[in-house]
Protein backbone atom coordinates (compact mmCIF):
# COMPACT_ATOMS: atom_id res chain seq x y z
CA UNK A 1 0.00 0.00 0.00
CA UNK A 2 1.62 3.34 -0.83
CA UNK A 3 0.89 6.65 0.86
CA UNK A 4 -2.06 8.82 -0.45
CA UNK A 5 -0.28 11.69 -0.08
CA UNK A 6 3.03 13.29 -1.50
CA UNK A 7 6.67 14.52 -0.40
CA UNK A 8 7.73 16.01 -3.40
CA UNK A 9 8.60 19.67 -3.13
CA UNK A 10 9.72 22.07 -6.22
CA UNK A 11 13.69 21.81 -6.01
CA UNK A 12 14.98 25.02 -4.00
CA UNK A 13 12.20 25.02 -1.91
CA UNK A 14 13.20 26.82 0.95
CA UNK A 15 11.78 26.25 4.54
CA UNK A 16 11.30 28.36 7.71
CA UNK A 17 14.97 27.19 9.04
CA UNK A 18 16.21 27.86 5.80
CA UNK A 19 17.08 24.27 4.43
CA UNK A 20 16.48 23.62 0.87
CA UNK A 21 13.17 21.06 1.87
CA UNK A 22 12.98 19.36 -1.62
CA UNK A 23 16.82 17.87 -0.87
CA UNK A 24 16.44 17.03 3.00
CA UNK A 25 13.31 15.46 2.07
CA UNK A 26 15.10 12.96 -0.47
CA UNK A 27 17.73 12.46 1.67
CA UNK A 28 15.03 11.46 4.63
CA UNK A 29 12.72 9.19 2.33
CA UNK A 30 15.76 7.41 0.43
CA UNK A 31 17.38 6.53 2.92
CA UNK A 32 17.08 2.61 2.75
CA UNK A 33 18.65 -0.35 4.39
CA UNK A 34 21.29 -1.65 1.87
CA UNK A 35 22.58 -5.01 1.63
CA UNK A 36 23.08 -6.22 -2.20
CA UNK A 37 24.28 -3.36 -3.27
CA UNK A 38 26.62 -2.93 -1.16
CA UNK A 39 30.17 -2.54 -2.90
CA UNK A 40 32.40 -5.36 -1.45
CA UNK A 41 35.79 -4.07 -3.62
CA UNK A 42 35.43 -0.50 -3.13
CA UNK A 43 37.86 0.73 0.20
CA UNK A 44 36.09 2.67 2.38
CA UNK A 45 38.57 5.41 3.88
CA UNK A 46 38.53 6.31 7.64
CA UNK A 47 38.32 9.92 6.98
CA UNK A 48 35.31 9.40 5.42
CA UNK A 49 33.79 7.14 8.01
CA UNK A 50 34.63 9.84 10.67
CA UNK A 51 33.17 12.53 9.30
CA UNK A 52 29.90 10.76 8.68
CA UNK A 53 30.51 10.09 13.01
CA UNK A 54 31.61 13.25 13.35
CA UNK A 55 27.66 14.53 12.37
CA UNK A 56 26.44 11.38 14.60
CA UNK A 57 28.02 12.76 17.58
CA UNK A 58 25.89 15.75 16.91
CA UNK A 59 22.83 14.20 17.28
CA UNK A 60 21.28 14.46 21.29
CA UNK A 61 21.30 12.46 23.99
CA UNK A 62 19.98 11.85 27.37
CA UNK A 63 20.81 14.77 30.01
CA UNK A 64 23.92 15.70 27.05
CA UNK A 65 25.91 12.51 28.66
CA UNK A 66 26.63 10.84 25.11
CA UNK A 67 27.03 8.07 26.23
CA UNK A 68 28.56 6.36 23.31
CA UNK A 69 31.93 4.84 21.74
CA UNK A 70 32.05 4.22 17.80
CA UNK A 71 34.40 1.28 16.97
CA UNK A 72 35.11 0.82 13.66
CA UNK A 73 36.24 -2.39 12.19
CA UNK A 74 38.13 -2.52 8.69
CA UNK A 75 41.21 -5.30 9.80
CA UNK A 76 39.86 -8.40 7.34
CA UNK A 77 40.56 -10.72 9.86
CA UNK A 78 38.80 -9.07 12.33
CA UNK A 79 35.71 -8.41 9.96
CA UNK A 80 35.33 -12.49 8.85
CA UNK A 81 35.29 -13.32 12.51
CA UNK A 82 32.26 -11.12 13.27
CA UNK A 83 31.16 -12.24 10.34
CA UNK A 84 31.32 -15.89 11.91
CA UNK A 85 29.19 -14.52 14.91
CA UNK A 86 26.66 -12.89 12.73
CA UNK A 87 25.90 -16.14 10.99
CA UNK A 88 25.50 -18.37 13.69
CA UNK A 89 22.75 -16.06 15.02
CA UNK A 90 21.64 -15.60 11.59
CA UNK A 91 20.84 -18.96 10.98
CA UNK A 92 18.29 -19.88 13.54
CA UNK A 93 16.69 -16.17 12.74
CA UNK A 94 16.32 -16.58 8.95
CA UNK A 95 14.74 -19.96 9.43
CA UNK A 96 11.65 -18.53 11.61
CA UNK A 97 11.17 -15.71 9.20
CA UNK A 98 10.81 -18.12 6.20
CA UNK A 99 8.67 -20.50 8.44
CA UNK A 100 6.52 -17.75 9.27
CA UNK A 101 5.75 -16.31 5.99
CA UNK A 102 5.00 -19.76 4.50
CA UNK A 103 2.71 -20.45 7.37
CA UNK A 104 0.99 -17.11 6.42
CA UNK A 105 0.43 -18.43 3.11
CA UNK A 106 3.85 -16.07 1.45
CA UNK A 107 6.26 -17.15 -0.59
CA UNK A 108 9.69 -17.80 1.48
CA UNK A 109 12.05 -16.58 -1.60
CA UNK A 110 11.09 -12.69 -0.80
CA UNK A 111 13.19 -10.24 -1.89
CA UNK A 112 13.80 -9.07 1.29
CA UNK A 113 14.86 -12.61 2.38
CA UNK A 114 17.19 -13.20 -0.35
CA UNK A 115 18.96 -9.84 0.20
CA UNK A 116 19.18 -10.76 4.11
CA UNK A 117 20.98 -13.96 2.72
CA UNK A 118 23.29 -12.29 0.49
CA UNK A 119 24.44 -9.60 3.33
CA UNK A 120 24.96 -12.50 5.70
CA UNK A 121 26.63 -14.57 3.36
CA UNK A 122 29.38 -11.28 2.29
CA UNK A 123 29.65 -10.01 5.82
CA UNK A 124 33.08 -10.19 5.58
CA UNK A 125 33.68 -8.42 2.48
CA UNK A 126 31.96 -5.68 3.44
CA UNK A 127 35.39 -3.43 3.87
CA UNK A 128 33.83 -1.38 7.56
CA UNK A 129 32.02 -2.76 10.18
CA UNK A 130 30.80 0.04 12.61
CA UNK A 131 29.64 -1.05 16.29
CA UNK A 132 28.02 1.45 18.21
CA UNK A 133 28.05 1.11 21.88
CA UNK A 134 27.01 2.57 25.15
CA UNK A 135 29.33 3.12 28.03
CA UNK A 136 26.74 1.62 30.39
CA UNK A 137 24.32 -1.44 30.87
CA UNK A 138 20.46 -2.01 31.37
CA UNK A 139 19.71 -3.48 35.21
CA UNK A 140 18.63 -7.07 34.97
CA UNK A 141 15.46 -5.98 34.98
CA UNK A 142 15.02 -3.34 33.12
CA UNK A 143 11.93 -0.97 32.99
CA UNK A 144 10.01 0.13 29.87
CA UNK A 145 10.99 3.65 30.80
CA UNK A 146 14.74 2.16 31.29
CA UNK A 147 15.23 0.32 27.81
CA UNK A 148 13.28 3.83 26.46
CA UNK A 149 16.27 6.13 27.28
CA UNK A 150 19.08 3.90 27.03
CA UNK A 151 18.83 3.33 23.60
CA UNK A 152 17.39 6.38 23.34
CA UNK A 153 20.50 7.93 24.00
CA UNK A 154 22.61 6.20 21.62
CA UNK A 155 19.90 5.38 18.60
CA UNK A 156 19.01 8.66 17.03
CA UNK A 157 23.08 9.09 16.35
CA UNK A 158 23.12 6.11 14.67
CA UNK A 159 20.39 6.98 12.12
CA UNK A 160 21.88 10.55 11.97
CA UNK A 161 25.48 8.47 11.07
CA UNK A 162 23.01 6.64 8.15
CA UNK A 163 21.88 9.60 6.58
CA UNK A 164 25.45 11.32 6.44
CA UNK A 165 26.46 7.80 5.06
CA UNK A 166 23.24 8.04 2.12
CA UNK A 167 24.27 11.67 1.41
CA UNK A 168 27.89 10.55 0.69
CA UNK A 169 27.61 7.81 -1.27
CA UNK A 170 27.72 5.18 0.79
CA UNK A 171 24.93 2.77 2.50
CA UNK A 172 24.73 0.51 5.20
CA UNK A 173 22.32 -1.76 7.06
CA UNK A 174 21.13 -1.54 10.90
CA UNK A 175 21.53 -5.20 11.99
CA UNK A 176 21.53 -6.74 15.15
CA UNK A 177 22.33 -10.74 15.06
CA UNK A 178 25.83 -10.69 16.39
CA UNK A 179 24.47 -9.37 19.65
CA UNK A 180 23.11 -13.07 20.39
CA UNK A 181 26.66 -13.69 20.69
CA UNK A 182 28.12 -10.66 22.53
CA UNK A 183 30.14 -12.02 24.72
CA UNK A 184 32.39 -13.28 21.98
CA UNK A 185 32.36 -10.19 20.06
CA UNK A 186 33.17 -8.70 23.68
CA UNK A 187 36.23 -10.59 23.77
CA UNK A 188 37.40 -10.45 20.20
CA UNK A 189 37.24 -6.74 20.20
CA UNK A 190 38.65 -6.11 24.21
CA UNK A 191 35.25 -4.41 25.05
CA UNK A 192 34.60 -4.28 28.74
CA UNK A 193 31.92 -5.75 30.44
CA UNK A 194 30.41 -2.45 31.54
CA UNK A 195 29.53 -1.66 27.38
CA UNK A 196 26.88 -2.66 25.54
CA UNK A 197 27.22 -3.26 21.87
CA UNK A 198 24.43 -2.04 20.29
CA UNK A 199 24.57 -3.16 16.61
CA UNK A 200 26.54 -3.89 13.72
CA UNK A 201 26.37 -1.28 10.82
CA UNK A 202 28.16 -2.84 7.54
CA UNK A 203 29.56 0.03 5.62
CA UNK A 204 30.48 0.38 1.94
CA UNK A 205 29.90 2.22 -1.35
CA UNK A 206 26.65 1.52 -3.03
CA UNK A 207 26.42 -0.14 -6.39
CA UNK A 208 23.82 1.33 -8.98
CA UNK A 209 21.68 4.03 -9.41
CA UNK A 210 19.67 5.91 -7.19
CA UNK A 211 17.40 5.09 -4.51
CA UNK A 212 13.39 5.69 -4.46
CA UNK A 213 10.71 6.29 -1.45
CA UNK A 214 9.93 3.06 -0.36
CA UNK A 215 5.83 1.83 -0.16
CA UNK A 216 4.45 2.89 2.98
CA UNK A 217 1.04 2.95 5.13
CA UNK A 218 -1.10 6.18 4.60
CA UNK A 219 -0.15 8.33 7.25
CA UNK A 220 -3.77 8.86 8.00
CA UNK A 221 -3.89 5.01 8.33
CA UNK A 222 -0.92 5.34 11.29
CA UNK A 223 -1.85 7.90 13.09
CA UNK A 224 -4.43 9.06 15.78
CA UNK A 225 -5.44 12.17 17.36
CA UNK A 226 -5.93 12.60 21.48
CA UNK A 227 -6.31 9.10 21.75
CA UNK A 228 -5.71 5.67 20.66
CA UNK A 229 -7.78 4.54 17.22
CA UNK A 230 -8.92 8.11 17.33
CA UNK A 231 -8.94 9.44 13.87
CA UNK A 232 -9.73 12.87 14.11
């Protein structure tokens, strides 16, 4: 189902803060999770990867702590034995979601499947893995309110890193398997036990031409007013 209504804006239109709208709308609505077309023999170069962080670090956090630690990953060896990790959660994972749509009556060879595959199957090639952390842990028991601003604190710098990646040239994926293993990725990288990884972003050029608005929900169909199922 696509949206009813539209994003487009005349190029050069200019908003109240003075940001050409039209451009930081299509940077917004293009942004997409790449995985096939990621380019696996392009380098990446570390100056690019920290500017795109430098604009992350930008983005807020709880009480202005940032609470956060970027390590970046580009040693080969290091990168196939994440890699390893990723798969061996990915395996189980992958499974249910195929189960799942065939019980719903879907076909398991979606494209979104199959492009899940290939990233998991090139993890290692991609040339930069990027882990974000947090310098702190949940309580065993965390709280809604508790899970709510810890990763509140950390995850609107890692979309901001995404969209400086998309405006560059380069894409990347929010994943998450590895961390079904972090105790190994804990050790392989020398992260204490007082951080928490909290995902693995594989970085690279993008293959191809450009990207489109993916289909989406009406926004009428999403969203209420004053209360819940309340339409107007």
């Amino acid at each position: 189902m696509t949206s009813t209504g539209s994003t487009d804006l005349p190029a050069g239109t200019t908003g109240a803060a003075g940001f050409d709208m039209s451009e930081t709308d299509r940077l917004l609505t293009t942004t997409r999770a790449v995985r096939k077309r990621l380019d696996l023999g392009r380098p990446v170069e570390r100056g690019l990867v920290l500017d795109c962080l430098r604009i992350a670090t930008q983005a807020p956090s709880g009480g202005n702590s940032q609470p956060w630690r970027w390590l970046v990953v580009d040693a080969p060896e290091v990168r196939a034995r994440l890699a390893e990790l990723y798969r061996r959660g990915y395996g189980p994972y992958i499974e249910l979601q195929k189960a799942a749509r065939v019980a719903a009556g879907g076909d398991e060879d979606h494209p979104i499947l199959r492009s899940s595959d290939y990233l998991a199957e090139h993890l290692h090639e991609v040339p930069v893995h990027v882990i974000p952390c947090l310098l702190t842990r949940l309580p065993e028991r965390p709280s809604s309110a508790d899970m709510a601003g810890f990763y509140g604190s950390i995850l609107p710098a890692v979309w901001s890193f995404m969209l400086a990646l998309r405006s560059r040239g380069l894409g990347t994926a929010y994943t998450t398997l590895h961390l079904q293993h972090e105790r190994e990725a804990a050790q392989l990288l020398g992260i204490p036990d007082t951080v928490t990884q909290v995902a693995l972003l594989p970085v690279a050029h993008v293959t191809g031409g450009g990207f489109r608005p993916a289909d989406r929900k009406p926004v009428e169909a999403v969203t209420y007013w004053n209360g819940w199922r309340q339409r107007s």
